[in-house]
C-alpha atoms as a PDB file:
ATOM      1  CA  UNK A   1      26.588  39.583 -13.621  1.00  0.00           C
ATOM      2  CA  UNK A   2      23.374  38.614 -12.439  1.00  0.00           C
ATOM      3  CA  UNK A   3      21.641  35.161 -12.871  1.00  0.00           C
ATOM      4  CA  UNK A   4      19.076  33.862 -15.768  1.00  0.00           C
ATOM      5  CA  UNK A   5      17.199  31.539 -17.026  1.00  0.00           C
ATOM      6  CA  UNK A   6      13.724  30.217 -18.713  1.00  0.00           C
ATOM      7  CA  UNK A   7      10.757  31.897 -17.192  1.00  0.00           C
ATOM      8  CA  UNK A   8       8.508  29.131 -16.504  1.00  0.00           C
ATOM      9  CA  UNK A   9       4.447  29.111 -16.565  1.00  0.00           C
ATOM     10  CA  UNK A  10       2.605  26.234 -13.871  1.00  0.00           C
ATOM     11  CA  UNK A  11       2.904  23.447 -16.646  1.00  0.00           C
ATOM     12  CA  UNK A  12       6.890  24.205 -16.799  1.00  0.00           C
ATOM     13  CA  UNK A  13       7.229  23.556 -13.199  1.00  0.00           C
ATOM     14  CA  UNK A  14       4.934  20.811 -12.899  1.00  0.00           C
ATOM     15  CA  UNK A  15       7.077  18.988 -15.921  1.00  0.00           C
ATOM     16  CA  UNK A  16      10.430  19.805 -15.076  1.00  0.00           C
ATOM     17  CA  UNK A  17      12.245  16.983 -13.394  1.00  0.00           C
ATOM     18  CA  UNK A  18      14.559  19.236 -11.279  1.00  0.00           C
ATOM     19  CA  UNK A  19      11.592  20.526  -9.586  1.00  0.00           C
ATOM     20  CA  UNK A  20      10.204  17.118  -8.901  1.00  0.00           C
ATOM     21  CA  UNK A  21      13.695  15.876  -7.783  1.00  0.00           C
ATOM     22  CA  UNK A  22      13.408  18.708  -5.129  1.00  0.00           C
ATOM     23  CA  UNK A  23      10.150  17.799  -4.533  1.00  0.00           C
ATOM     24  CA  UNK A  24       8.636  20.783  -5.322  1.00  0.00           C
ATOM     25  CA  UNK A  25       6.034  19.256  -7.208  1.00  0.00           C
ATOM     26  CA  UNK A  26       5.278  15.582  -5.756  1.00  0.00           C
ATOM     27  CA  UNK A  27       2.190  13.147  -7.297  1.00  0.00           C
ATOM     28  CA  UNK A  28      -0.491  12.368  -4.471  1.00  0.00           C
ATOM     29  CA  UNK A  29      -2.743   9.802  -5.346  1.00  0.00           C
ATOM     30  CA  UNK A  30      -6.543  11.278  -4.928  1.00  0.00           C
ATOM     31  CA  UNK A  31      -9.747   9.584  -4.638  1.00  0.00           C
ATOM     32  CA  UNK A  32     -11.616   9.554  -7.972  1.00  0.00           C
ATOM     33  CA  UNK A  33      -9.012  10.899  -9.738  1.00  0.00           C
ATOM     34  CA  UNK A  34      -5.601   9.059  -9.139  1.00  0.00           C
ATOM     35  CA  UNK A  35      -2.523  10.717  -9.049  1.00  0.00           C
ATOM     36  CA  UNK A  36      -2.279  14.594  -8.977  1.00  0.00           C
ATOM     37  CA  UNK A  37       0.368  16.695  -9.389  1.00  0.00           C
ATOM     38  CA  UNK A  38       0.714  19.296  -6.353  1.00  0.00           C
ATOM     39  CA  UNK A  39       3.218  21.881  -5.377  1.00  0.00           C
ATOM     40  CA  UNK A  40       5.299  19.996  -1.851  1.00  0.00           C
ATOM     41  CA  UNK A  41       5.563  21.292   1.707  1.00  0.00           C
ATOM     42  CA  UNK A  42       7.941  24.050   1.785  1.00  0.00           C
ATOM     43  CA  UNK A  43      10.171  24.623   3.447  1.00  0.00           C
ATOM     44  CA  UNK A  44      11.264  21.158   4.200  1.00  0.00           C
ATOM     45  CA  UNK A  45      12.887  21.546   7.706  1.00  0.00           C
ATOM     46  CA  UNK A  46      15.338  18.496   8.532  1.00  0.00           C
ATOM     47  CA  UNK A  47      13.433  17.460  11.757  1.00  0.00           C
ATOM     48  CA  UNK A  48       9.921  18.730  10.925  1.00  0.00           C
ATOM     49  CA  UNK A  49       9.621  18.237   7.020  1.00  0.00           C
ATOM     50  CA  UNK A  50       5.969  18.297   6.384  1.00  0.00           C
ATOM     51  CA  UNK A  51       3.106  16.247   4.488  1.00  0.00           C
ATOM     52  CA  UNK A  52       0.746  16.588   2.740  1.00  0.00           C
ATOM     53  CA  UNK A  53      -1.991  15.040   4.669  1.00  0.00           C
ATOM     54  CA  UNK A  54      -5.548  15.937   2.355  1.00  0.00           C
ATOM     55  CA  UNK A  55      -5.674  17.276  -1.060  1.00  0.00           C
ATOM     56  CA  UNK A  56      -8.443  18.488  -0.600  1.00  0.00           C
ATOM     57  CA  UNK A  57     -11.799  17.068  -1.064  1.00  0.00           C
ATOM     58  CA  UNK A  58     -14.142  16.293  -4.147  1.00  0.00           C
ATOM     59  CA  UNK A  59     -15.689  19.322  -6.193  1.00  0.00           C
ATOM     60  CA  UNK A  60     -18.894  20.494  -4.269  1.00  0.00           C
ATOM     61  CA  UNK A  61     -18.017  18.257  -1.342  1.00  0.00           C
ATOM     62  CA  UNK A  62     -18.404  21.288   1.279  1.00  0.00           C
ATOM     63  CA  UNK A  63     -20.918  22.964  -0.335  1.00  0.00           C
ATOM     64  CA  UNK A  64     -23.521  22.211   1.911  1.00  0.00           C
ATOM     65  CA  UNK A  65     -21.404  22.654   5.180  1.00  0.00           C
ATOM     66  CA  UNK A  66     -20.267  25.808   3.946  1.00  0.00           C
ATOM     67  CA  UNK A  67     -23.709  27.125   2.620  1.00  0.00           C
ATOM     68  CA  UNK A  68     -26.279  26.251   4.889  1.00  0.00           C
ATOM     69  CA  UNK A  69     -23.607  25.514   7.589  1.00  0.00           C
ATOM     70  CA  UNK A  70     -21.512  29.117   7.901  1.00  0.00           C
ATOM     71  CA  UNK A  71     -24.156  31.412   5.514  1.00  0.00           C
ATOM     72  CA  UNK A  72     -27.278  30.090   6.636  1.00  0.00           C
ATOM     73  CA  UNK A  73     -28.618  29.332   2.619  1.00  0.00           C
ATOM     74  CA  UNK A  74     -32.063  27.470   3.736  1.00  0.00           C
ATOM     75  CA  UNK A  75     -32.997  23.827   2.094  1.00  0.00           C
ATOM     76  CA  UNK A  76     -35.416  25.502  -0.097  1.00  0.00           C
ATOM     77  CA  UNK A  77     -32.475  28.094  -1.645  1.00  0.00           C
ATOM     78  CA  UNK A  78     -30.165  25.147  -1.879  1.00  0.00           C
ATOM     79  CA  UNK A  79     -32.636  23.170  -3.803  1.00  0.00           C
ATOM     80  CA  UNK A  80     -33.038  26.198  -6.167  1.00  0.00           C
ATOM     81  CA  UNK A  81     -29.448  26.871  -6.740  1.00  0.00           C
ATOM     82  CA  UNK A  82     -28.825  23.355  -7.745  1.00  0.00           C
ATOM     83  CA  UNK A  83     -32.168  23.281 -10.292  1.00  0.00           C
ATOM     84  CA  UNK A  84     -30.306  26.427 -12.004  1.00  0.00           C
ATOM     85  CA  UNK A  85     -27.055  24.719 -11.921  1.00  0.00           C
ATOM     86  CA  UNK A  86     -24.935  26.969  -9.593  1.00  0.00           C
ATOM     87  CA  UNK A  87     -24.419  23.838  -7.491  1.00  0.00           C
END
């Protein structure tokens, strides 16, 4: 005998209630967006369970930090990348 079930895709999990109840899947509410569903800390340790803390920040938000910051991109390139759109 071996066990079975429904083979789930992302929006299966996000909508099933057991995995919410299990907190799995929890709603964080998000700046400029409101609530999001997200997959939970895991495991969830009786003394130590875990938060989430930062969903992460808006699209782009980094981009600058990350570009000129850790790959050097100059003002000029950055100003160029966002005329054609890639930013």
């Amino acid at each position: 005998m071996f066990p079975c079930g429904p083979i789930y895709d992302a929006a299966d999990v996000a909508a099933d209630p057991h995995f919410r109840e299990r907190q799995a899947i929890v709603e964080v509410e998000v700046e400029g967006i409101g609530k999001l569903a997200m997959p939970g800390v895991m495991p969830r340790l009786s003394q130590t369970p875990g938060r989430i803390r930062f969903p992460g920040g808006a699209l782009g938000a980094a981009n600058r930090d990350i570009l000129q910051g850790e790959l050097g991109v100059s003002d000029h390139e950055m100003a160029a990348l966002t005329a054609k759109g890639v930013i």
